[in-house]
C-alpha atoms as a PDB file:
ATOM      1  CA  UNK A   1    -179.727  78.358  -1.400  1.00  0.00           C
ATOM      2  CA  UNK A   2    -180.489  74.729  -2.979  1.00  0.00           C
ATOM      3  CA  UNK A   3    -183.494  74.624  -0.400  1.00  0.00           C
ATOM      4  CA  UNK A   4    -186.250  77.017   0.904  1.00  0.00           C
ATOM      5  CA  UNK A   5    -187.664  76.653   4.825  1.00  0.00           C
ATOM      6  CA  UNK A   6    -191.141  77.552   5.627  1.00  0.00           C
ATOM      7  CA  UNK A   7    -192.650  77.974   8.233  1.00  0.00           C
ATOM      8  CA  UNK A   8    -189.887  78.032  10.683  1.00  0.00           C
ATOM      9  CA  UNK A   9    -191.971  79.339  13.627  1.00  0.00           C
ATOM     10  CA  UNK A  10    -194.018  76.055  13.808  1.00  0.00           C
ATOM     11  CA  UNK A  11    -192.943  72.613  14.662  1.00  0.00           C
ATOM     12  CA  UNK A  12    -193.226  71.199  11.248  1.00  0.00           C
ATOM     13  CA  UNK A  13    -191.055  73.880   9.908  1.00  0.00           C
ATOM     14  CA  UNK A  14    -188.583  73.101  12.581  1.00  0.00           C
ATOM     15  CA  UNK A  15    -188.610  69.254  11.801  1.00  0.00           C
ATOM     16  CA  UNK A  16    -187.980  70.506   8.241  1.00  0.00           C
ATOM     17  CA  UNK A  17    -184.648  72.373   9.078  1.00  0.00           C
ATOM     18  CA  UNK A  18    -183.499  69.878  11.915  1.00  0.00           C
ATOM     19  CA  UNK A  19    -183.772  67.136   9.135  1.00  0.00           C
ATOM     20  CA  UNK A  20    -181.626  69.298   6.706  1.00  0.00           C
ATOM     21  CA  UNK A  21    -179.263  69.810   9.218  1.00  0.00           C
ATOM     22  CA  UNK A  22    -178.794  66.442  10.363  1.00  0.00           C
ATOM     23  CA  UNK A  23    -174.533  66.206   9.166  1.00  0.00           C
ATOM     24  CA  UNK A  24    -173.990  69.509   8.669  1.00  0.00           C
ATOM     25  CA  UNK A  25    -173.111  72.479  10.143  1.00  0.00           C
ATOM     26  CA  UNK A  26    -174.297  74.956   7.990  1.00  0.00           C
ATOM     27  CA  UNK A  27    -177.140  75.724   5.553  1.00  0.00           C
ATOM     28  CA  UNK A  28    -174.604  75.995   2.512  1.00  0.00           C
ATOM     29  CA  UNK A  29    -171.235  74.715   2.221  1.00  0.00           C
ATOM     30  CA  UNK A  30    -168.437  74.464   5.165  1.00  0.00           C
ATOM     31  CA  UNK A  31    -168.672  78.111   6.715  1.00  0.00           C
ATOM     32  CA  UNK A  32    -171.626  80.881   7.707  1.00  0.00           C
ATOM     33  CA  UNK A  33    -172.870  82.501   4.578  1.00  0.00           C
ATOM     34  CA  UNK A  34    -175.938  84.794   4.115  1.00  0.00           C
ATOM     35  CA  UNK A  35    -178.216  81.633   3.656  1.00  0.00           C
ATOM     36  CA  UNK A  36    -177.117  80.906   7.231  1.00  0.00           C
ATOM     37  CA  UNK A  37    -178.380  84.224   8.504  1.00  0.00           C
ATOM     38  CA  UNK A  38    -181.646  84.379   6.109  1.00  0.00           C
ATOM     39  CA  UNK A  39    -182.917  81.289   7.684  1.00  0.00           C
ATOM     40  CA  UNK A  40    -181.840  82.188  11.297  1.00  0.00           C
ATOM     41  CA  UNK A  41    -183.487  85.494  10.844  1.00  0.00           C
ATOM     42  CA  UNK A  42    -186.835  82.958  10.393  1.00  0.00           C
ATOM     43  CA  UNK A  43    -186.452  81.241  13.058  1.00  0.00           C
ATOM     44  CA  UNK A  44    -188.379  82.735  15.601  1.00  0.00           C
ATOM     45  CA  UNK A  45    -185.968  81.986  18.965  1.00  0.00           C
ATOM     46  CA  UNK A  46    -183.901  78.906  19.823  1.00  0.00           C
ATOM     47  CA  UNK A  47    -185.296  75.259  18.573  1.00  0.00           C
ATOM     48  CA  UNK A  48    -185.859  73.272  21.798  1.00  0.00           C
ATOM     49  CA  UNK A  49    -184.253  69.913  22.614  1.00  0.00           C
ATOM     50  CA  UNK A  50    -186.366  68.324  20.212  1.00  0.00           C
ATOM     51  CA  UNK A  51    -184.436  69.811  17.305  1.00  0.00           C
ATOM     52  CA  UNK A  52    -181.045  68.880  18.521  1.00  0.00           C
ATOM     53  CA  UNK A  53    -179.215  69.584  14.835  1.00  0.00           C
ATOM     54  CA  UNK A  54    -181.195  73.077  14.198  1.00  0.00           C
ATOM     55  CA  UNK A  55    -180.491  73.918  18.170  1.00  0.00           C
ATOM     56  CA  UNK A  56    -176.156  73.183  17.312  1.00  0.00           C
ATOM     57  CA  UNK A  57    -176.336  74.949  14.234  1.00  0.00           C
ATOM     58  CA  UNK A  58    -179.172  78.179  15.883  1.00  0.00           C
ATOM     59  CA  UNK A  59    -176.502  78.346  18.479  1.00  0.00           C
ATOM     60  CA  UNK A  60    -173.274  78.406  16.153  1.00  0.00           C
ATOM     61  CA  UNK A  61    -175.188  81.218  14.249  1.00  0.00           C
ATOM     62  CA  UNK A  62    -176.049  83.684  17.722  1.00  0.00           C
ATOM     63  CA  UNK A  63    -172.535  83.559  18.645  1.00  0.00           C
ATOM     64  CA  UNK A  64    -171.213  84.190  14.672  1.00  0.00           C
ATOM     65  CA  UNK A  65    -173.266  87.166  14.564  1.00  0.00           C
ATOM     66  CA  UNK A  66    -172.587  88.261  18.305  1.00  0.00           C
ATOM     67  CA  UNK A  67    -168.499  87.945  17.249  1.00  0.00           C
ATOM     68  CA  UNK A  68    -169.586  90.201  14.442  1.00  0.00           C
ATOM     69  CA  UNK A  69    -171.085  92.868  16.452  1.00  0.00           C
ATOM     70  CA  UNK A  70    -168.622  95.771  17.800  1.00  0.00           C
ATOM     71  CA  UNK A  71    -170.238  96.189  20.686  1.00  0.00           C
ATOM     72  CA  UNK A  72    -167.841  99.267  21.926  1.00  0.00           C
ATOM     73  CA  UNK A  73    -169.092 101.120  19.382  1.00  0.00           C
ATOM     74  CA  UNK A  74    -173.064 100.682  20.540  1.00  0.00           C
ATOM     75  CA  UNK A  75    -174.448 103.935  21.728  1.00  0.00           C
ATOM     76  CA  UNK A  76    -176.205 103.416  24.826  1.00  0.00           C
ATOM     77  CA  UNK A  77    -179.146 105.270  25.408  1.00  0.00           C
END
């Protein structure tokens, strides 16, 4: 990754990444790579309205990794 977040559970953090964002879709190149999932493991729940870009690209992410998941093969308990 050409850039490192900090902080991404405070609001200055969050500035950080919606400013990054601000054009693109993803952290690195055209598609979801493991930068994309580093940095949304970080993030401590959805960015609110305020951080429209990181919000688009938080929410792009959660349903990437939710495709991902087989959930037929999760063993309830």
């Amino acid at each position: 990754m050409a850039i490192t977040f900090s902080d991404l559970h405070t609001e200055t953090g969050l500035k950080s990444l919606d400013e990054f964002l601000s054009g693109k879709s993803y952290i690195s190149g055209d598609h979801l790579t493991k930068d994309d999932v580093k940095v949304y493991a970080a993030v401590r729940g959805t960015p609110g309205d305020q951080f429209p870009n990181a919000s688009k690209w938080y929410s792009c992410v959660s349903s990437h990794l939710a495709k991902s998941m087989d959930l037929e093969n999760v063993v309830h308990a």
